[in-house]
C-alpha atoms as a PDB file:
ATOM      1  CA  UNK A   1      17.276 -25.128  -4.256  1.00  0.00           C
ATOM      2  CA  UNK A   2      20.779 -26.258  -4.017  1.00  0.00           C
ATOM      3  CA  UNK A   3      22.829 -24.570  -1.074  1.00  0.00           C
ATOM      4  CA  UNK A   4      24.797 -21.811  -1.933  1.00  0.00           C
ATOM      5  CA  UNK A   5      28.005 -21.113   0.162  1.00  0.00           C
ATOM      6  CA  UNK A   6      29.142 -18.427   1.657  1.00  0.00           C
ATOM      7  CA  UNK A   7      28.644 -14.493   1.102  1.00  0.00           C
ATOM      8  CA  UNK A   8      25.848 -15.550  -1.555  1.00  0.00           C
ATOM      9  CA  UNK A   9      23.967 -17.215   1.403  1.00  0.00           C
ATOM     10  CA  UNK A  10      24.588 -14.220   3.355  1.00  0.00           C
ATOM     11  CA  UNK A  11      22.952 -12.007   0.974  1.00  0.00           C
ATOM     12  CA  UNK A  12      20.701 -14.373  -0.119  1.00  0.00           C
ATOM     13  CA  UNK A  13      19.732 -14.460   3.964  1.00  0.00           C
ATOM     14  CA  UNK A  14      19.418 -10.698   4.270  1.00  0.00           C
ATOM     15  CA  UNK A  15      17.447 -10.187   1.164  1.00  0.00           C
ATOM     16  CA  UNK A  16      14.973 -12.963   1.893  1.00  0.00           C
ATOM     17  CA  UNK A  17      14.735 -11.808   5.395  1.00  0.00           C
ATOM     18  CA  UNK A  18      14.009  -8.446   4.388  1.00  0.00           C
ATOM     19  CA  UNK A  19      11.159 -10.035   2.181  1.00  0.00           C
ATOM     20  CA  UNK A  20       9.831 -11.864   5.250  1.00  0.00           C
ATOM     21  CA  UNK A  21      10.126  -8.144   6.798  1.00  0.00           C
ATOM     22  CA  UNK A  22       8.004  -6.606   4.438  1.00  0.00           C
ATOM     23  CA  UNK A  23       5.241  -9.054   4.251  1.00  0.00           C
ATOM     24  CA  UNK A  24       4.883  -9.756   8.215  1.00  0.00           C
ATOM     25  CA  UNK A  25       4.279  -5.478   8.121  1.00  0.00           C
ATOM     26  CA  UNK A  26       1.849  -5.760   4.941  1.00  0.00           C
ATOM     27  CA  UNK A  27      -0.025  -8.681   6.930  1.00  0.00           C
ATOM     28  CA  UNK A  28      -1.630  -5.141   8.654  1.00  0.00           C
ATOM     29  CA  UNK A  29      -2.043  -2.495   6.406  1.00  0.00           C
ATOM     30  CA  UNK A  30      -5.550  -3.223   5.363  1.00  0.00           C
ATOM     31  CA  UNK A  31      -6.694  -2.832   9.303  1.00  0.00           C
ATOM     32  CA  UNK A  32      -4.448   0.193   9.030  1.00  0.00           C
ATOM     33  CA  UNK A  33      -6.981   1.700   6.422  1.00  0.00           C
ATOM     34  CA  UNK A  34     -10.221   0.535   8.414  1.00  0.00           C
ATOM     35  CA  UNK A  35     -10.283   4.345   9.743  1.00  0.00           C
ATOM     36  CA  UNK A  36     -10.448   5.876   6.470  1.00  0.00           C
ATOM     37  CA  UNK A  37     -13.152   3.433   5.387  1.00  0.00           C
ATOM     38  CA  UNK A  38     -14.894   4.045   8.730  1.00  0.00           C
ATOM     39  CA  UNK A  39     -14.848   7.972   8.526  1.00  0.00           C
ATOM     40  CA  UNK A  40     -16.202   8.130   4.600  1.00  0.00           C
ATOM     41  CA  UNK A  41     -18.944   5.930   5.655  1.00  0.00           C
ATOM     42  CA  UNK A  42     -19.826   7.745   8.328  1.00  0.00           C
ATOM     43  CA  UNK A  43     -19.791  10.815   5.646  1.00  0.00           C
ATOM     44  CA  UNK A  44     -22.213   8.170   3.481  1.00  0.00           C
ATOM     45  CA  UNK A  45     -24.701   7.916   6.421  1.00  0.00           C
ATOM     46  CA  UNK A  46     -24.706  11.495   6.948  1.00  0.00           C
ATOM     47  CA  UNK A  47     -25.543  12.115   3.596  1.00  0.00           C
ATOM     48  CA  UNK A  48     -27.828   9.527   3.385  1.00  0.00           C
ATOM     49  CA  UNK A  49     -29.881  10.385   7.046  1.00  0.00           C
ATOM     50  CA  UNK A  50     -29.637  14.157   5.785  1.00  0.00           C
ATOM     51  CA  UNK A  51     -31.316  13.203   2.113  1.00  0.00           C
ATOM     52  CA  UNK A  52     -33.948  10.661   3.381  1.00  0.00           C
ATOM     53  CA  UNK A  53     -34.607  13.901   5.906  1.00  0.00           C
ATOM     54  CA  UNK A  54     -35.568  16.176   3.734  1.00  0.00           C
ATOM     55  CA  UNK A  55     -37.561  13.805   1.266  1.00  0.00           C
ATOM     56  CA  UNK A  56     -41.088  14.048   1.389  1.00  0.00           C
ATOM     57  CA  UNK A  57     -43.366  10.914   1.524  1.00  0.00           C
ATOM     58  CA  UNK A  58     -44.405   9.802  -1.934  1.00  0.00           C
ATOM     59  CA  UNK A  59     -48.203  10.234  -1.188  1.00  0.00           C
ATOM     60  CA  UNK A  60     -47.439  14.367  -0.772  1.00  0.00           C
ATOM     61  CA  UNK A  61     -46.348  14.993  -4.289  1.00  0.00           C
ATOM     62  CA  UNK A  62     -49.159  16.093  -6.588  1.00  0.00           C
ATOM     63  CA  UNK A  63     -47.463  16.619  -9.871  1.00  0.00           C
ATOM     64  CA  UNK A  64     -45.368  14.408 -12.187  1.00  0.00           C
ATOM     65  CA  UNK A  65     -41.868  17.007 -11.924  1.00  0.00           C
ATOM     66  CA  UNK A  66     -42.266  15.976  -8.118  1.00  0.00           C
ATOM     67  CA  UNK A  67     -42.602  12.376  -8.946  1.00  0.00           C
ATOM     68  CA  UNK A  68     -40.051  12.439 -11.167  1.00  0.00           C
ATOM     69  CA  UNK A  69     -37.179  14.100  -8.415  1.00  0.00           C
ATOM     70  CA  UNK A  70     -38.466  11.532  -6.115  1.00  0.00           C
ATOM     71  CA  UNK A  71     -38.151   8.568  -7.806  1.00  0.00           C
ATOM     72  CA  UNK A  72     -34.392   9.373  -8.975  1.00  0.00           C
ATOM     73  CA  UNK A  73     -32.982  10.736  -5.991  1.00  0.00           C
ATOM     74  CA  UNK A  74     -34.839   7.426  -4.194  1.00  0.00           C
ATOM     75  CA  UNK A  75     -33.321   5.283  -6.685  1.00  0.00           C
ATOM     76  CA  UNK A  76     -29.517   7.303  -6.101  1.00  0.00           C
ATOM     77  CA  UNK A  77     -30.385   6.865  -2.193  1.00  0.00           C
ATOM     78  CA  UNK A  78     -30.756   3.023  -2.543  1.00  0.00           C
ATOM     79  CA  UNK A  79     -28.030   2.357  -4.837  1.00  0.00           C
ATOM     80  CA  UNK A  80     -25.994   4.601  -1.942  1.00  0.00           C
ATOM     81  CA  UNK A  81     -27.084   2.042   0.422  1.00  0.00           C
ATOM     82  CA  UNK A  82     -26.249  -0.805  -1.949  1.00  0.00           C
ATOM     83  CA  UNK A  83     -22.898   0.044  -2.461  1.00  0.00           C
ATOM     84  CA  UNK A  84     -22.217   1.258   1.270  1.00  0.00           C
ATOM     85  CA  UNK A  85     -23.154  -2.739   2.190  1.00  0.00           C
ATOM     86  CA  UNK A  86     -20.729  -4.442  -0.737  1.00  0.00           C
ATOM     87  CA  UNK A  87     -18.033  -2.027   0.912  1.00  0.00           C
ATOM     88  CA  UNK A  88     -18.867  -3.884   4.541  1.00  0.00           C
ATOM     89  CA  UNK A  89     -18.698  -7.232   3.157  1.00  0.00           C
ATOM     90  CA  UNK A  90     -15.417  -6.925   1.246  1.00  0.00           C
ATOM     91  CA  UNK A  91     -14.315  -6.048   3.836  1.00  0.00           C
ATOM     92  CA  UNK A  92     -15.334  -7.987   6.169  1.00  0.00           C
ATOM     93  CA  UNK A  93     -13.792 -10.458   4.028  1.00  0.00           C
ATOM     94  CA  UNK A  94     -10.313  -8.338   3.941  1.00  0.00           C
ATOM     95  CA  UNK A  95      -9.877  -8.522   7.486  1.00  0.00           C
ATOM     96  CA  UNK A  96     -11.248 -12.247   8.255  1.00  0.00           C
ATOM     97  CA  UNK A  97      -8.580 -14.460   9.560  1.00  0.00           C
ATOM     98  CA  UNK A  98      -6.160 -15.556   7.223  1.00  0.00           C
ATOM     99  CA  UNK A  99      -3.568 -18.414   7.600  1.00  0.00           C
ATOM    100  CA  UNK A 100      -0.212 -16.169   7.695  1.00  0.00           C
ATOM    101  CA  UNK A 101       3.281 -18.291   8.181  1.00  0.00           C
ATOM    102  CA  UNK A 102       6.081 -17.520  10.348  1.00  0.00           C
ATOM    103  CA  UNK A 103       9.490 -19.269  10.331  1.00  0.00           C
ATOM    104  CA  UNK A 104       9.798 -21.589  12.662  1.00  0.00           C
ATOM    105  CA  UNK A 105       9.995 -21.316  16.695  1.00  0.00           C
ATOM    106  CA  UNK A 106      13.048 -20.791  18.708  1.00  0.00           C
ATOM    107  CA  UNK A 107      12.433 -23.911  20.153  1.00  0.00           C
ATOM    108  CA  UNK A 108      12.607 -26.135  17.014  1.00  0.00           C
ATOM    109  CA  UNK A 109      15.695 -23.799  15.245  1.00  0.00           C
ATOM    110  CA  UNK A 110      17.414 -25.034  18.529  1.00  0.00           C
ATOM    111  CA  UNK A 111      16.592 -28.476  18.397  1.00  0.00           C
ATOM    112  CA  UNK A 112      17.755 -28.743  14.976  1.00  0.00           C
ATOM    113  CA  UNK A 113      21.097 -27.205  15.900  1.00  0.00           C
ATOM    114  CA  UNK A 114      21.676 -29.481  18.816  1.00  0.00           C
ATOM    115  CA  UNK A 115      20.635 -32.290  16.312  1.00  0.00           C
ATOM    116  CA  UNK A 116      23.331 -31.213  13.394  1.00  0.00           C
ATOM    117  CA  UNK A 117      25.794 -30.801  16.349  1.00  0.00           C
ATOM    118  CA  UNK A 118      25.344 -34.147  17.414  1.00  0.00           C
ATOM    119  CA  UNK A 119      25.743 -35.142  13.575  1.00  0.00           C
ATOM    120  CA  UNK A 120      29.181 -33.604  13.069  1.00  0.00           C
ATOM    121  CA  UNK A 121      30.830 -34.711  16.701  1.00  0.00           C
ATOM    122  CA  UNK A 122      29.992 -38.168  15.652  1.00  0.00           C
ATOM    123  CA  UNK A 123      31.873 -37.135  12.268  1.00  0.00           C
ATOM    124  CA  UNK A 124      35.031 -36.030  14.216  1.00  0.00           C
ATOM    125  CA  UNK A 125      35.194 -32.846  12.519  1.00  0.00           C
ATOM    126  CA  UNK A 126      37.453 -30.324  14.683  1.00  0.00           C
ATOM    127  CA  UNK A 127      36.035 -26.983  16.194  1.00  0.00           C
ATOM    128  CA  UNK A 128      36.299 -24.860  13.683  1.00  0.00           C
ATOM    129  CA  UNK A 129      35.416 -26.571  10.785  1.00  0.00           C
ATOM    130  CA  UNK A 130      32.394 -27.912  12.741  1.00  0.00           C
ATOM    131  CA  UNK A 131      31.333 -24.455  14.090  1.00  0.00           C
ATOM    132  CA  UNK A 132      31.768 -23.380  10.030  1.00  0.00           C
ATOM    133  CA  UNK A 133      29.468 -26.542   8.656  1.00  0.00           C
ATOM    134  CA  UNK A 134      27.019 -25.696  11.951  1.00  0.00           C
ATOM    135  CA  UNK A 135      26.847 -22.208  10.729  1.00  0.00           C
ATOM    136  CA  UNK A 136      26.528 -23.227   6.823  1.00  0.00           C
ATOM    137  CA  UNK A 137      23.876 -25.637   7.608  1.00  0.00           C
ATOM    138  CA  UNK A 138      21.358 -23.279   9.907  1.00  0.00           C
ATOM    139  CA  UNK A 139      21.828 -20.121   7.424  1.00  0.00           C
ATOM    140  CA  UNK A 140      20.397 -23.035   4.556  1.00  0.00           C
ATOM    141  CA  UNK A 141      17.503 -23.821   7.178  1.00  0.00           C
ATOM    142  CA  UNK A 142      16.640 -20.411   7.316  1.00  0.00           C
ATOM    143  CA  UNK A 143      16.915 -19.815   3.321  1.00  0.00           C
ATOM    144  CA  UNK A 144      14.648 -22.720   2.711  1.00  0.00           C
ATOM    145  CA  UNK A 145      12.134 -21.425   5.590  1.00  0.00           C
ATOM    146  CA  UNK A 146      11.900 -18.417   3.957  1.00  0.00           C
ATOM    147  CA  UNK A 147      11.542 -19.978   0.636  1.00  0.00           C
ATOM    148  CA  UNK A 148       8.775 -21.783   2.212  1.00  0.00           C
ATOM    149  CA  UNK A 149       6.774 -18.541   4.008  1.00  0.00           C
ATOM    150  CA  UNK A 150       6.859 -15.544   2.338  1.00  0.00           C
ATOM    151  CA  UNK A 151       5.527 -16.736  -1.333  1.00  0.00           C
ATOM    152  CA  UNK A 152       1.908 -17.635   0.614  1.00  0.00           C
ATOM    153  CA  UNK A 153       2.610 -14.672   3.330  1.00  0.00           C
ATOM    154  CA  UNK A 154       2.649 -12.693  -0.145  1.00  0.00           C
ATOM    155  CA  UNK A 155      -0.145 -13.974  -1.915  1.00  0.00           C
ATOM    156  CA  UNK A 156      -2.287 -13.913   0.914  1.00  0.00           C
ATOM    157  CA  UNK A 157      -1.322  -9.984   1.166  1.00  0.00           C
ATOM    158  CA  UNK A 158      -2.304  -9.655  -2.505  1.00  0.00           C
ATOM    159  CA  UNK A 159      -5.549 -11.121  -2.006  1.00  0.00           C
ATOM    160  CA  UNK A 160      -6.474  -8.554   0.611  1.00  0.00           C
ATOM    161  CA  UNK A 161      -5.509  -5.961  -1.180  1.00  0.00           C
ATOM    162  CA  UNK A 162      -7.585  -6.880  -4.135  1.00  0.00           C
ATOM    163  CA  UNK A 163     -10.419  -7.276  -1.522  1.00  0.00           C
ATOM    164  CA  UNK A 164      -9.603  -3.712  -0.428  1.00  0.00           C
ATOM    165  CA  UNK A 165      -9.776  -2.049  -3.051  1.00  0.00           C
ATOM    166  CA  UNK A 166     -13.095  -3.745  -4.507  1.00  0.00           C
ATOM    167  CA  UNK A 167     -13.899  -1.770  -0.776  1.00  0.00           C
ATOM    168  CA  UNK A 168     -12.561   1.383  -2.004  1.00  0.00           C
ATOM    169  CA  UNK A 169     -14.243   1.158  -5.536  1.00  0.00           C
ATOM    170  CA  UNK A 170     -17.705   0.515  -3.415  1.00  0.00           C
ATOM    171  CA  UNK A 171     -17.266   3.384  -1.322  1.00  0.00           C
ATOM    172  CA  UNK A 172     -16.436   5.868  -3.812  1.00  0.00           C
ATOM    173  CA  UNK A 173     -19.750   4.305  -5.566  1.00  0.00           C
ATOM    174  CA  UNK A 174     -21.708   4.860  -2.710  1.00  0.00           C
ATOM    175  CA  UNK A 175     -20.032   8.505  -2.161  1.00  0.00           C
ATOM    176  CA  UNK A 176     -21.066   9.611  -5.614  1.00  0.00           C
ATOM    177  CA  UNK A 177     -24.663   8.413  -5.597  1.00  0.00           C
ATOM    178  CA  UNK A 178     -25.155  10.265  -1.984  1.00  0.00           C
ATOM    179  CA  UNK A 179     -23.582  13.369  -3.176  1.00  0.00           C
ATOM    180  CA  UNK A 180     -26.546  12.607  -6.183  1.00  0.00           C
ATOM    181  CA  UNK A 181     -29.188  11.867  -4.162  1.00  0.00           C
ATOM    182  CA  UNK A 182     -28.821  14.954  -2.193  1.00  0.00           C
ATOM    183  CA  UNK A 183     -27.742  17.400  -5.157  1.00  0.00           C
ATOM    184  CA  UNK A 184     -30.765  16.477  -6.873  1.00  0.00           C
ATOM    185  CA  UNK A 185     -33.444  16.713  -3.369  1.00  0.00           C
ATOM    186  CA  UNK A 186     -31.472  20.158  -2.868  1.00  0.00           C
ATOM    187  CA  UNK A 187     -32.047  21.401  -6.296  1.00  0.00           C
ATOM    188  CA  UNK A 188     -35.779  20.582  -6.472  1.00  0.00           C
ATOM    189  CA  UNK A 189     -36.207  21.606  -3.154  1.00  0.00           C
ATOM    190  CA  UNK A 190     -35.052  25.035  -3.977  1.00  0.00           C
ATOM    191  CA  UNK A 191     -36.896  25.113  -7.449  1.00  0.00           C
ATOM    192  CA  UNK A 192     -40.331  24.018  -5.728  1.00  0.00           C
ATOM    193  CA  UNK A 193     -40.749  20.879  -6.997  1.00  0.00           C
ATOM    194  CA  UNK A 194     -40.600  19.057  -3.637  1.00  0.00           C
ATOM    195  CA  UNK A 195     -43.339  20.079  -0.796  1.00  0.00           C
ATOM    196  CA  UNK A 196     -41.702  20.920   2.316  1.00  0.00           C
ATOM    197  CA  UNK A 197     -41.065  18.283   4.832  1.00  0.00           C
ATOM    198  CA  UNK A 198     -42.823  18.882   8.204  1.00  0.00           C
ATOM    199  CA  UNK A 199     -41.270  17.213  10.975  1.00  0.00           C
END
């Protein structure tokens, strides 16, 4: 990118820093959400402990209406479980460690001014206009750095997000096969069709 000068390096400064901004704070949103993931499994096991509860062993049904609830609301229960797990490993995979970017240390932002100051004294530039091309030259260090950081900051943010929400659309798979599973136990509990579960 060739350096721009002045106010458009400036702006071009504050935009890309608020860029920068934006992505550092994105870098923890998914952990953000691991409490609403956390609370509508919990709702999933509940479900899940509460349906497998009141399902009777396979070798107590004597009649094929009672096989029949059984082997769908067994089927709803595992495909509950199924999707409960792909939610856990996405993400597991959302949250693994990922190889953010941050613009360089304090340490080496200094070292490269002392170095350009070094530069223009042996130029014999006067105060000012050296203090100016000092200025000029660190506002175009901290353009390119941000040239060079937030594109992968941002992609990496994307690809957690995607990883999230193949999460989400898990969970609210495994929400609706629960609420199934246990619809259907209720229901044929109620009509008769399952014996009663003796604890």
């Amino acid at each position: 990118m060739p350096p721009p000068s002045g106010e458009t390096t400036k702006f071009l400064l504050g935009t890309f820093g608020e860029f920068y901004r934006q992505e550092v704070a994105a870098e923890e949103d998914v952990h953000r959400s691991l409490p609403f993931f956390g609370t509508a499994l919990g709702l999933v096991i509940g479900a899940l402990a509460y349906a497998a509860g009141r399902l009777p062993g396979w070798t107590a049904l004597n009649y094929p209406l009672a096989d029949a609830a059984f082997a769908i609301s067994a089927t709803f229960l595992l495909m509950a479980i199924a999707e409960a797990a792909f939610v856990l490993f996405w993400l597991f995979r959302a949250i693994a460690k990922h190889g953010y970017q941050r613009i360089g240390s304090e340490k080496a932002l200094a070292a490269r001014l002392e170095e350009l100051r070094a530069y223009y004294e042996r130029q014999g530039l006067a105060i000012d206009r050296r203090d100016r091309a000092l200025a000029a030259d660190m506002q175009q260090l901290l353009v390119e750095s941000y040239l060079k950081v937030t594109p992968p900051n941002r992609e990496l943010n994307l690809r957690r997000y995607r990883l999230r929400a193949l999460a989400a659309a898990h969970l609210l798979r495994s929400l609706t096969w629960a609420l199934c599973a246990t619809t259907i136990i209720l229901v044929a509990d109620k009509i008769g069709y399952l014996p009663k579960v003796t604890p």
